[in-house]
C-alpha atoms as a PDB file:
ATOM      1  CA  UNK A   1     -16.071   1.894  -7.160  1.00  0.00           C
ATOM      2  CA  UNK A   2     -12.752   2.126  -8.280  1.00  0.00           C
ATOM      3  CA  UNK A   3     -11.556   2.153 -12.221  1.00  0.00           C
ATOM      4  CA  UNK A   4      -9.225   0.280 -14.083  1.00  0.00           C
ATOM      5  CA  UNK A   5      -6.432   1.423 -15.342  1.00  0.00           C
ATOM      6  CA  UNK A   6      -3.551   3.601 -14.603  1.00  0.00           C
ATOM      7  CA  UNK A   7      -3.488   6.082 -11.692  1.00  0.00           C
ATOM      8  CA  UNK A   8      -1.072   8.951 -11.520  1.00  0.00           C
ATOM      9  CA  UNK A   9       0.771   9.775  -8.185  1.00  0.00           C
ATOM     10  CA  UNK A  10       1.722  13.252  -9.133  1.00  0.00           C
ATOM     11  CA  UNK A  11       5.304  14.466  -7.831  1.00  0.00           C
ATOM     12  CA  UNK A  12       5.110  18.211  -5.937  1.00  0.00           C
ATOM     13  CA  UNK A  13       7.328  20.597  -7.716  1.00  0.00           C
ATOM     14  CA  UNK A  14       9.064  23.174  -5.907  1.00  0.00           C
ATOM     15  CA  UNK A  15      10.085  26.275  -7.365  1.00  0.00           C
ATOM     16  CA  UNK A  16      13.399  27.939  -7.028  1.00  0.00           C
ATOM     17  CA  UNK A  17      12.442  29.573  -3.523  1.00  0.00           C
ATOM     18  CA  UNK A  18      11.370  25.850  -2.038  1.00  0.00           C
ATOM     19  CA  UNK A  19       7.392  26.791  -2.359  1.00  0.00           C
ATOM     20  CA  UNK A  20       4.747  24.462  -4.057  1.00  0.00           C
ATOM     21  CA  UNK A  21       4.510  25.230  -7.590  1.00  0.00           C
ATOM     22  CA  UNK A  22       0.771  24.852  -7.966  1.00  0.00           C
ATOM     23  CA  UNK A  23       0.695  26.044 -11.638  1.00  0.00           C
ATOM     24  CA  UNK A  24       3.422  23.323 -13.083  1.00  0.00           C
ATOM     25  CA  UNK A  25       1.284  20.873 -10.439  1.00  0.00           C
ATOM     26  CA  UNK A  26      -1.363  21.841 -12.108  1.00  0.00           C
ATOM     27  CA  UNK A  27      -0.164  21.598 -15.632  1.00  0.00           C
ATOM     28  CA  UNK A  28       1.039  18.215 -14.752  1.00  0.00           C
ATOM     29  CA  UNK A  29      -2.402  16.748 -13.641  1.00  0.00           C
ATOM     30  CA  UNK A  30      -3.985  18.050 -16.742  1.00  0.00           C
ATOM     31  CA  UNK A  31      -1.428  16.422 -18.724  1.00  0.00           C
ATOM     32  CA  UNK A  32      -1.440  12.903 -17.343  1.00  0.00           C
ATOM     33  CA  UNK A  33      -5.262  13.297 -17.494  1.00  0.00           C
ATOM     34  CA  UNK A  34      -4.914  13.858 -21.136  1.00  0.00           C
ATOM     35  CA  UNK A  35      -2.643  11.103 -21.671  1.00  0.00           C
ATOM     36  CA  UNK A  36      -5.342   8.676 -20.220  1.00  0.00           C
ATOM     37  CA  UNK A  37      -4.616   8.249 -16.815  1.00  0.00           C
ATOM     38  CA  UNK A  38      -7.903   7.369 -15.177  1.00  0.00           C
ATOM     39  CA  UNK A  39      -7.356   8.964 -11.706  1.00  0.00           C
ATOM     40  CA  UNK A  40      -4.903  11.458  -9.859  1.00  0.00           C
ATOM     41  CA  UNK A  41      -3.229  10.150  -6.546  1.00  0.00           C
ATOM     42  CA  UNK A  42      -2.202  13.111  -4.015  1.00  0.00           C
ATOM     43  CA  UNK A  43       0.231  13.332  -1.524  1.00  0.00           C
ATOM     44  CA  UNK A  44       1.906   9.693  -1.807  1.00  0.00           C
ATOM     45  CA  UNK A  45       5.050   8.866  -1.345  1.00  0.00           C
ATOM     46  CA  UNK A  46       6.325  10.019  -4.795  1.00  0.00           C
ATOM     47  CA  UNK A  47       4.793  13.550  -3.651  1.00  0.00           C
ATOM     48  CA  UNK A  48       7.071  14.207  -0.818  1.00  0.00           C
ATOM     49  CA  UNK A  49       4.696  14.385   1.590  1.00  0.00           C
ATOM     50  CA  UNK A  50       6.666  13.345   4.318  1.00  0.00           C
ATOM     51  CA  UNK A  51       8.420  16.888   3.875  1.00  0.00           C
ATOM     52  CA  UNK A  52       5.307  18.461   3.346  1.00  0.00           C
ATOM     53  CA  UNK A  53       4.173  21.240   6.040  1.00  0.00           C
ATOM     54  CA  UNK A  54       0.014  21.114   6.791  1.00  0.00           C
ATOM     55  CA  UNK A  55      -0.281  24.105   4.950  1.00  0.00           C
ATOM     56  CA  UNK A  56       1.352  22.551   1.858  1.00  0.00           C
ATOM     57  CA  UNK A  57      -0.421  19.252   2.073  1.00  0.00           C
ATOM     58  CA  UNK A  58      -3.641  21.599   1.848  1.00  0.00           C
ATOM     59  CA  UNK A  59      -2.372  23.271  -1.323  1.00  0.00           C
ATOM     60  CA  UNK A  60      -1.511  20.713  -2.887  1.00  0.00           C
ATOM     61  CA  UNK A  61      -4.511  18.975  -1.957  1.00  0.00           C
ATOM     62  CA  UNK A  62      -6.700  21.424  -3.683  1.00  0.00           C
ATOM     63  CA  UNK A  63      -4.812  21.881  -6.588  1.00  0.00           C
ATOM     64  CA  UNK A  64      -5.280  17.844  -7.691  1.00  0.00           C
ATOM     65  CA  UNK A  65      -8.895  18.097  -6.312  1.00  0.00           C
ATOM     66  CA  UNK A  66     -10.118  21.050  -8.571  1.00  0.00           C
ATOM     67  CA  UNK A  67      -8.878  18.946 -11.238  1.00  0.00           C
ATOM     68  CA  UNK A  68      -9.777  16.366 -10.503  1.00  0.00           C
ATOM     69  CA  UNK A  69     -13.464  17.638 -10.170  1.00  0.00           C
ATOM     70  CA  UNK A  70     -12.594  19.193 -13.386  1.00  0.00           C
ATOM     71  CA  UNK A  71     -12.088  16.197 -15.193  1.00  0.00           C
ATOM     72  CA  UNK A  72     -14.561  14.077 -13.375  1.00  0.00           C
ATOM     73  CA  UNK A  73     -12.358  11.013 -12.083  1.00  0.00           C
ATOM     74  CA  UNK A  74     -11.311   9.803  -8.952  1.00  0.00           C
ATOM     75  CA  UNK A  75      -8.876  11.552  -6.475  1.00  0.00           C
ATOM     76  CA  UNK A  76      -6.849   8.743  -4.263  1.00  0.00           C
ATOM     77  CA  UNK A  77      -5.269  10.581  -1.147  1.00  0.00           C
ATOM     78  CA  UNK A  78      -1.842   9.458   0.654  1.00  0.00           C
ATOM     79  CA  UNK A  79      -2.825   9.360   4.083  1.00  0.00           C
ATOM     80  CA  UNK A  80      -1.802   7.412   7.846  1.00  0.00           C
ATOM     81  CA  UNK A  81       1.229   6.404   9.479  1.00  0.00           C
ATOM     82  CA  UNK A  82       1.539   3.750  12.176  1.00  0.00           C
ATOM     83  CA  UNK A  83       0.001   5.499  15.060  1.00  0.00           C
ATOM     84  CA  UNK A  84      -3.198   4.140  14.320  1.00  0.00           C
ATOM     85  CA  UNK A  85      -5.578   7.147  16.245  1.00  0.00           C
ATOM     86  CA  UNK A  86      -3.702   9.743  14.552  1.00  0.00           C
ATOM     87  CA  UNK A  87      -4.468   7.933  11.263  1.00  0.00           C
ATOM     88  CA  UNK A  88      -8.144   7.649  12.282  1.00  0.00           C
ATOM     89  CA  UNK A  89      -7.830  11.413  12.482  1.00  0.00           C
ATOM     90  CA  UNK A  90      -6.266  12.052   9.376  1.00  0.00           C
ATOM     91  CA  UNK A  91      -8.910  10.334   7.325  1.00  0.00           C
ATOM     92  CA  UNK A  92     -11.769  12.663   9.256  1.00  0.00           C
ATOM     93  CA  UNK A  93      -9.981  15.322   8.460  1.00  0.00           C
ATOM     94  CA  UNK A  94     -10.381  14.534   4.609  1.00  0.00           C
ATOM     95  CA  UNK A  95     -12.207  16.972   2.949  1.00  0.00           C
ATOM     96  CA  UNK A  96     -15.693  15.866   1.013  1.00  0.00           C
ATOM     97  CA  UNK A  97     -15.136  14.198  -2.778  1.00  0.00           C
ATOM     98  CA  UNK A  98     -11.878  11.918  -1.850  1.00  0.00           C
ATOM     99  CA  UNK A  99     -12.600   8.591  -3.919  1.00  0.00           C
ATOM    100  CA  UNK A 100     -10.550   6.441  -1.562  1.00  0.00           C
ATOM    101  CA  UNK A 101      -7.801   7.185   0.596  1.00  0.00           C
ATOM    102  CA  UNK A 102      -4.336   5.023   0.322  1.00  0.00           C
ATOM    103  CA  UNK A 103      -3.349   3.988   3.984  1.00  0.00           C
ATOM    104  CA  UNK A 104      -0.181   2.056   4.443  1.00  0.00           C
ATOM    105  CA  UNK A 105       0.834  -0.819   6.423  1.00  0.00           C
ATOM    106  CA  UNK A 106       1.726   0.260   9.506  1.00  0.00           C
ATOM    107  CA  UNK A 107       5.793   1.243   9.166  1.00  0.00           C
ATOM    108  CA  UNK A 108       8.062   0.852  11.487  1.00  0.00           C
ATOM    109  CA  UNK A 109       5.905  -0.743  14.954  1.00  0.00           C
ATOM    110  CA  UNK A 110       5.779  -4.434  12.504  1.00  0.00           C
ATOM    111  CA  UNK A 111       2.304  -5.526  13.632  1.00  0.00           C
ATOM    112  CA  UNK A 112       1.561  -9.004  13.744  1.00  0.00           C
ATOM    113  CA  UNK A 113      -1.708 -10.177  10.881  1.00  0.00           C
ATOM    114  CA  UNK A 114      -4.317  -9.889  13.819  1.00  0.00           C
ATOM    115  CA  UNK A 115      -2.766  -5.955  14.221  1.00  0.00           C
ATOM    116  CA  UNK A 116      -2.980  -5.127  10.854  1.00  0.00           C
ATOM    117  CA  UNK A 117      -6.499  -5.979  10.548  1.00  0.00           C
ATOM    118  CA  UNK A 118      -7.561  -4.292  13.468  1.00  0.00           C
ATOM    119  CA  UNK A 119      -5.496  -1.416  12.519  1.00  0.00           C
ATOM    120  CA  UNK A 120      -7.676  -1.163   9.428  1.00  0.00           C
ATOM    121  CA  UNK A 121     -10.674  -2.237  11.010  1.00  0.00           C
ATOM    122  CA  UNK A 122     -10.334   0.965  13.721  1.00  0.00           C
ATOM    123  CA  UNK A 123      -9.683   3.409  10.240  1.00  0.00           C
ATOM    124  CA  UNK A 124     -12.517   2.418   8.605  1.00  0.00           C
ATOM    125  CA  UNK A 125     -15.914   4.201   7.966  1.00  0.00           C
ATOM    126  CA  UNK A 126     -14.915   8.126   6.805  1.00  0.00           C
ATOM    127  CA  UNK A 127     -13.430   7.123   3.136  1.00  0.00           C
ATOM    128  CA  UNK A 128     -13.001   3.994   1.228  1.00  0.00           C
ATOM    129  CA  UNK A 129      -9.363   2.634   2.023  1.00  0.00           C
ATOM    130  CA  UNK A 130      -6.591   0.997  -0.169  1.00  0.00           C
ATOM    131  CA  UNK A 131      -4.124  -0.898   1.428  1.00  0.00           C
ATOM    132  CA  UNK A 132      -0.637  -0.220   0.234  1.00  0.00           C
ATOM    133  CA  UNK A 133       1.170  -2.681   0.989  1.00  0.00           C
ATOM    134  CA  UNK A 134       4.798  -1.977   0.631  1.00  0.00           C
ATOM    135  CA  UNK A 135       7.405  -4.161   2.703  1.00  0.00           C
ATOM    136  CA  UNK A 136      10.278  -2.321   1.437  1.00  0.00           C
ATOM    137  CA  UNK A 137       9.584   0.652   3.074  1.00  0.00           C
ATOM    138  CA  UNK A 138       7.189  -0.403   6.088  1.00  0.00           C
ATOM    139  CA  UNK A 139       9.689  -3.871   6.921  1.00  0.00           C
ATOM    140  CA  UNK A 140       6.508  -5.853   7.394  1.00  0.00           C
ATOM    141  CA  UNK A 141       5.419  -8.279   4.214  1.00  0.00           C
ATOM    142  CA  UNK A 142       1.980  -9.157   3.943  1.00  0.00           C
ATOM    143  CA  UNK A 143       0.748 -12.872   3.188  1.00  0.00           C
ATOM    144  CA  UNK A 144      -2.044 -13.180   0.683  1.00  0.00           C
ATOM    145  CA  UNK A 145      -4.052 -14.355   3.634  1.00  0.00           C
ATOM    146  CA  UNK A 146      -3.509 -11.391   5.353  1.00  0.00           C
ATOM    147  CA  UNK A 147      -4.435  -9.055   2.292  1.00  0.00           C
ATOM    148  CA  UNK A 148      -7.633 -11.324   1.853  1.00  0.00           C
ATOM    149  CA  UNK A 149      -8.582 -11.099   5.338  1.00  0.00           C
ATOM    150  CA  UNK A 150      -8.013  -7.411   4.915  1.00  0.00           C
ATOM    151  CA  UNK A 151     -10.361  -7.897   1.525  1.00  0.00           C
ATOM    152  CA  UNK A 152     -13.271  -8.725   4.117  1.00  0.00           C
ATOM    153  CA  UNK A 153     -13.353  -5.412   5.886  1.00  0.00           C
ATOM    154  CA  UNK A 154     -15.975  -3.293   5.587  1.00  0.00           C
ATOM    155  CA  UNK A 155     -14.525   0.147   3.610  1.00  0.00           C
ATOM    156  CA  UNK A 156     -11.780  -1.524   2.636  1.00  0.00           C
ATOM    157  CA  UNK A 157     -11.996  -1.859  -1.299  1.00  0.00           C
ATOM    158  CA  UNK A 158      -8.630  -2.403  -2.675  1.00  0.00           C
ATOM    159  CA  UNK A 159      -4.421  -2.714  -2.614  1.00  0.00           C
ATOM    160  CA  UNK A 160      -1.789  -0.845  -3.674  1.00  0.00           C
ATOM    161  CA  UNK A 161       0.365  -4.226  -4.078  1.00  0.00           C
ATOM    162  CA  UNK A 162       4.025  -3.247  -4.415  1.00  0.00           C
ATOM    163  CA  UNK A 163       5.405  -6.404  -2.687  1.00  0.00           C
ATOM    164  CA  UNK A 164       8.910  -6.211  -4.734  1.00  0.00           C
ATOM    165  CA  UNK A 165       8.106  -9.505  -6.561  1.00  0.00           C
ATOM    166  CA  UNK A 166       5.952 -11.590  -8.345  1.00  0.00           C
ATOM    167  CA  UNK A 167       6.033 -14.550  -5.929  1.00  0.00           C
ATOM    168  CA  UNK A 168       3.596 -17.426  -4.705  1.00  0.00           C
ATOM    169  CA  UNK A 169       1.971 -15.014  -2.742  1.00  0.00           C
ATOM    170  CA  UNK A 170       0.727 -12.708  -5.302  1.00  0.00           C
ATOM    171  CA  UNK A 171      -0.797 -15.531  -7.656  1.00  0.00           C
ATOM    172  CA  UNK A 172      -2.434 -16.622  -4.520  1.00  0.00           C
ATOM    173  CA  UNK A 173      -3.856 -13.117  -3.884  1.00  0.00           C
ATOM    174  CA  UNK A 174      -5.074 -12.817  -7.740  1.00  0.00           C
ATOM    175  CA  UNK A 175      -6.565 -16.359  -7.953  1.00  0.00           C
ATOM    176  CA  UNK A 176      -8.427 -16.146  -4.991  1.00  0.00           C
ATOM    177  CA  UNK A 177      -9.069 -12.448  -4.357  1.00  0.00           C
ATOM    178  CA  UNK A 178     -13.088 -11.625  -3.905  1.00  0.00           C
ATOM    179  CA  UNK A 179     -15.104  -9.797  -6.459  1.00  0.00           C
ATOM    180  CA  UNK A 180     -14.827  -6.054  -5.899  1.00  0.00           C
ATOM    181  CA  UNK A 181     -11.442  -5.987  -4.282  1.00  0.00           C
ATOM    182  CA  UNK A 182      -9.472  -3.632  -6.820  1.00  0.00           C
ATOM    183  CA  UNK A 183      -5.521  -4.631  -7.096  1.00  0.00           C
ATOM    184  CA  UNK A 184      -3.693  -1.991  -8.722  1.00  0.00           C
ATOM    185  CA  UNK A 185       0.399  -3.024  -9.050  1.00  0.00           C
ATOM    186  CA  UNK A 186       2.570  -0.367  -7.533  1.00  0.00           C
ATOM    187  CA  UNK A 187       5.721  -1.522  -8.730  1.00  0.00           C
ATOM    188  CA  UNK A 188       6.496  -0.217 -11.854  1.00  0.00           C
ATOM    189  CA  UNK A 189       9.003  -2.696 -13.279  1.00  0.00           C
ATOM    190  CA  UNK A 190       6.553  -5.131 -12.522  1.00  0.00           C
ATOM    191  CA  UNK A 191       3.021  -3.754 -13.878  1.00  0.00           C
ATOM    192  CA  UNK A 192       3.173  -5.968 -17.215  1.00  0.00           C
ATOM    193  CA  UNK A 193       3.364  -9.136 -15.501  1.00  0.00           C
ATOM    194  CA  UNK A 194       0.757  -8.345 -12.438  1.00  0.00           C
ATOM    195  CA  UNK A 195      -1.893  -7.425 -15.546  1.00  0.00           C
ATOM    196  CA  UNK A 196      -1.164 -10.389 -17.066  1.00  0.00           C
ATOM    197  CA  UNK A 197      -2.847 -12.160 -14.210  1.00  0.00           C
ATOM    198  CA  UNK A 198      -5.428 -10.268 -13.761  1.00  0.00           C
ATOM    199  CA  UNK A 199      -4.544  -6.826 -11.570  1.00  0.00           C
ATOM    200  CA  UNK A 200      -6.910  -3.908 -12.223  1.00  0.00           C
ATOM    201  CA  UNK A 201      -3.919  -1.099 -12.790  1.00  0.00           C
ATOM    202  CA  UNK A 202      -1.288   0.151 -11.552  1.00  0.00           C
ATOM    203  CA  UNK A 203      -0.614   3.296  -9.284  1.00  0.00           C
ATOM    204  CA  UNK A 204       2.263   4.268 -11.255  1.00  0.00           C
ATOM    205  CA  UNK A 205       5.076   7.134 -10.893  1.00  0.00           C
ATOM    206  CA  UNK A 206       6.385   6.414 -14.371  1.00  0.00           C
ATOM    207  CA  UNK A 207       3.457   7.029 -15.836  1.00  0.00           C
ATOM    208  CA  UNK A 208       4.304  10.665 -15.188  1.00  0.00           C
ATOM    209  CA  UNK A 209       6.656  10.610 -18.303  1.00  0.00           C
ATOM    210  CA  UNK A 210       4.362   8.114 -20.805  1.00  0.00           C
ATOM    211  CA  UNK A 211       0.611   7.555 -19.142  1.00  0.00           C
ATOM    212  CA  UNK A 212      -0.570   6.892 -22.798  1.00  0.00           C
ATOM    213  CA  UNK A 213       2.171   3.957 -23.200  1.00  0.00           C
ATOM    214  CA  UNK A 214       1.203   2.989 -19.634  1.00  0.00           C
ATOM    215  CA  UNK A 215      -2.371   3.263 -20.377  1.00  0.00           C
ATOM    216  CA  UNK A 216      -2.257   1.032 -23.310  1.00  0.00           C
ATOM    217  CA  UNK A 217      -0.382  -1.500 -21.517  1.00  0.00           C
ATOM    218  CA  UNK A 218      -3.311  -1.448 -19.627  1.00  0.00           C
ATOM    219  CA  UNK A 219      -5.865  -2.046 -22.124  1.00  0.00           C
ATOM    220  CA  UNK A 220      -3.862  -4.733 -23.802  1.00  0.00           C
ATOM    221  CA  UNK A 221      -3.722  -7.109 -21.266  1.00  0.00           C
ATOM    222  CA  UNK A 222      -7.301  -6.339 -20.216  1.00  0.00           C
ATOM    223  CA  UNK A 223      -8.692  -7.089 -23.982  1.00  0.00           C
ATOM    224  CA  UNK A 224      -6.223 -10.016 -24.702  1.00  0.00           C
ATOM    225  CA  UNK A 225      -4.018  -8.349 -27.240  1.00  0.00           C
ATOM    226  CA  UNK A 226      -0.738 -10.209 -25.496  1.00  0.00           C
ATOM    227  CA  UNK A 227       1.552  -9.808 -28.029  1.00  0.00           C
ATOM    228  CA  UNK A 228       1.219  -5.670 -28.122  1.00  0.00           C
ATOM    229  CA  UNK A 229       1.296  -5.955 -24.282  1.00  0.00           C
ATOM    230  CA  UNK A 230       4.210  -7.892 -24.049  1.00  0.00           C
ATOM    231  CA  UNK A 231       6.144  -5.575 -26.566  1.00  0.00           C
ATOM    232  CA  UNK A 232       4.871  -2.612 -24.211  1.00  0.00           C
ATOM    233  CA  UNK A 233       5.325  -4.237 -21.117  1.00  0.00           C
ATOM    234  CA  UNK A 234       9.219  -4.316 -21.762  1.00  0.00           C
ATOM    235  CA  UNK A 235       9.459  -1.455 -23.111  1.00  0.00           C
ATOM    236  CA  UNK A 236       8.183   0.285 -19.805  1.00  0.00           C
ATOM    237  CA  UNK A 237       9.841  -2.055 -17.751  1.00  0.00           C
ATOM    238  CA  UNK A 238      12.983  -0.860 -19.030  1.00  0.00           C
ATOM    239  CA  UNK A 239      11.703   2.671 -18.372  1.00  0.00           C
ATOM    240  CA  UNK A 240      10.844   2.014 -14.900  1.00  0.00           C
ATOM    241  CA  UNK A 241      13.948   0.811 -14.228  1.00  0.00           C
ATOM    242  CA  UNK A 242      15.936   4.041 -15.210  1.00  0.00           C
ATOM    243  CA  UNK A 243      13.408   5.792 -13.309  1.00  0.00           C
ATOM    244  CA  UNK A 244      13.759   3.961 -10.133  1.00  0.00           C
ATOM    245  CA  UNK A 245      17.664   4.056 -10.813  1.00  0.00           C
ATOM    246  CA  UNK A 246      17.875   6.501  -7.982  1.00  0.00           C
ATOM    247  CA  UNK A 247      15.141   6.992  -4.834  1.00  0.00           C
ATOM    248  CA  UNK A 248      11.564   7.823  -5.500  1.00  0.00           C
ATOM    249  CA  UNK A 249      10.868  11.171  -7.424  1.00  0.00           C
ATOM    250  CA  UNK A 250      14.429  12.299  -8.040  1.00  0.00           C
ATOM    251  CA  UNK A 251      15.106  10.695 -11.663  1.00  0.00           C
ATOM    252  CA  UNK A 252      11.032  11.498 -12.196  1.00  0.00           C
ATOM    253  CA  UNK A 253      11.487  14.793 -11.751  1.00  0.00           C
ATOM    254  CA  UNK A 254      15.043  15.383 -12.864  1.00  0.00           C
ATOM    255  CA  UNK A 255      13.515  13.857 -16.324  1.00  0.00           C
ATOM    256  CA  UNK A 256      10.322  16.649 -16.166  1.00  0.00           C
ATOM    257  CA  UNK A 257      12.719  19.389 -15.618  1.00  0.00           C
ATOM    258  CA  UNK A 258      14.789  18.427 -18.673  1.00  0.00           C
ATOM    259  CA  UNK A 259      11.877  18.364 -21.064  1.00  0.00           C
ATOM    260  CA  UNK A 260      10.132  21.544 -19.644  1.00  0.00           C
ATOM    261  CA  UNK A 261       7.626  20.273 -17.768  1.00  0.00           C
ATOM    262  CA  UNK A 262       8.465  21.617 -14.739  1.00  0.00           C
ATOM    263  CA  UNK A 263      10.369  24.461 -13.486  1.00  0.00           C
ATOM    264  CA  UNK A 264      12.924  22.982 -11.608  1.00  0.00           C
ATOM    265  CA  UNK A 265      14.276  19.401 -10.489  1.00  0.00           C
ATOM    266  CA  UNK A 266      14.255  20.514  -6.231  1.00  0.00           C
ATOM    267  CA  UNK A 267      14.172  17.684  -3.898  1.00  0.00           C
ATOM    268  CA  UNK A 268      14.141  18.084  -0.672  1.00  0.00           C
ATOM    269  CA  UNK A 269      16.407  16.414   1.854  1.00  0.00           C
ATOM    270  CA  UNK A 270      17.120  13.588   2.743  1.00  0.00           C
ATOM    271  CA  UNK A 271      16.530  13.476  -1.190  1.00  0.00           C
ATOM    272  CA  UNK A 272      19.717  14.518  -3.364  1.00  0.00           C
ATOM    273  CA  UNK A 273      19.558  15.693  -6.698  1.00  0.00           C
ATOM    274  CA  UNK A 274      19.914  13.234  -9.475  1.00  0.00           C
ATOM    275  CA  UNK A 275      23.049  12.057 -10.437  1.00  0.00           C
ATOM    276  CA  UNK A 276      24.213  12.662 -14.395  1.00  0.00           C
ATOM    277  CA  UNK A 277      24.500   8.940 -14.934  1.00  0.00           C
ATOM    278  CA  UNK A 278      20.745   8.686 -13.945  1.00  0.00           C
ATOM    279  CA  UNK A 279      19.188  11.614 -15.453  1.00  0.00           C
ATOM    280  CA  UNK A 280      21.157  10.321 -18.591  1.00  0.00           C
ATOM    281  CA  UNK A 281      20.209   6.799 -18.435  1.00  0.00           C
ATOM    282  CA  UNK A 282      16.046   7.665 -18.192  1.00  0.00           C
ATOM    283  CA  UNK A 283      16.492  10.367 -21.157  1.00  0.00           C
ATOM    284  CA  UNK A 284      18.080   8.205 -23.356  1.00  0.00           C
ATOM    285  CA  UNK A 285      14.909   5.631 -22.534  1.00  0.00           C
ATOM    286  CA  UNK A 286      12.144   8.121 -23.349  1.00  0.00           C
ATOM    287  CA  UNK A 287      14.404   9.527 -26.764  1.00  0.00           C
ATOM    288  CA  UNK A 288      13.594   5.679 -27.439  1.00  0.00           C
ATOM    289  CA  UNK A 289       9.964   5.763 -27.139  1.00  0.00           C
END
């Protein structure tokens, strides 16, 4: 149901008066199309969406959905929180062609296992569901028993696995994960590794400045070319990593700014703009490519 390969959770530019900028949004899902990204992912945490108003998430929404369409591959939606009937209503509230919609952990409350599940047990039936998993920002870690038990729910057909390492856990998950469940590495720094044993693709925010190097990072692990993978797997680590210097999109789109890609580098608060050191650090990565 779901593909392999590299999935692109597309930033939200702003213009110079704070609105959406739909055409550079636009431009930007085309592009990472192009570059062989397999899927578009909407309204994620790399989107803002947190300081999104309805009326944006809607506009934005459609933007990566006509392309989407467009292009023929999969849209992945950002959508719950931890109030678990509000999340139920979100995901009704999806409009019709959503591949799969990517449903966090619950932040914040810190469930125990048995409230997890039922959490995604109660959300299931309106979309196909991803579990992004995520302890960094939710506090609450998932065992691999819990993501397997998870794996056994009906409608839910996959993870988002950006645990912060590659730990016991994760081999556990990838050895003994059932056939169908999709694991696609969220961790950018870490997506060369997690392919190596055996993870489907990544959902990727650095992929916004080199999907095709991402993309055939992909394919070499998957056809068992290991020594191009490993030369492209540090490579893009070290990309990642200037990236990521600085929170979640502010380097990203400090970066597309500076090449032209999009009109401006707005964040919005509690974001801050990139810092020079940053911004320098990740340009001086991709002049390397």
């Amino acid at each position: 149901m779901l593909p392999t390969g590299v999935l692109v959770p597309l930033i939200t530019p702003f213009t110079a008066d704070d609105r959406v900028d739909t055409a550079s949004l636009e431009r930007l899902a085309r592009d990472v199309l192009a570059g062989g990204a397999v899927g578009l992912v909407a309204l994620g945490t790399t989107a803002e969406a947190a300081t999104l108003t309805v009326d944006e998430r809607a506009t934005v929404l459609s933007v990566c959905a006509r392309v989407a369409d467009e292009h023929g591959v999969p849209l992945i939606v950002g959508c719950g929180s931890n109030d678990t009937a509000g999340s139920a209503k979100a995901l009704a509230e999806l409009p019709d062609g959503v591949a799969a919609a990517l449903v966090p952990v619950p932040p914040f409350t810190r469930p125990t296992a048995d409230g997890v599940l039922a959490h995604f047990a109660a959300l299931a039936g309106p979309v196909p569901l991803i579990v992004y998993n995520v302890p960094y920002r939710t506090g609450l870690e998932l065992t691999a028993e819990t993501v397997l038990r998870l794996a056994g729910v009906p409608g839910v057909v996959g993870t988002k696995h950006s645990a912060g390492a590659l730990d016991g856990e994760t081999v556990t998950l990838m050895a003994e994960r059932p056939a169908g469940f999709t694991v696609y590495g969220g961790d950018d720094v870490l997506i060369s590794p997690l392919l190596a044993i055996g993870a489907d693709g990544g959902i990727l925010a650095s992929a916004h400045l080199d999907t095709r190097g991402f993309a055939d990072l992909v394919d070499a692990w998957h056809t068992g070319d290991v020594a191009r993978a490993r030369a492209l797997g540090h490579r893009l680590a070290r990309l990642a990593a200037a990236l990521f210097a600085e929170p979640n999109p502010v380097v990203v789109k400090a970066v597309l700014h500076a090449l032209g890609r999009i009109a401006t580098p707005a964040v919005r608060l509690p974001l801050l703009p990139v810092s020079a050191a940053a911004l320098a650090r990740a340009r001086a990565e991709i002049d390397l490519r």
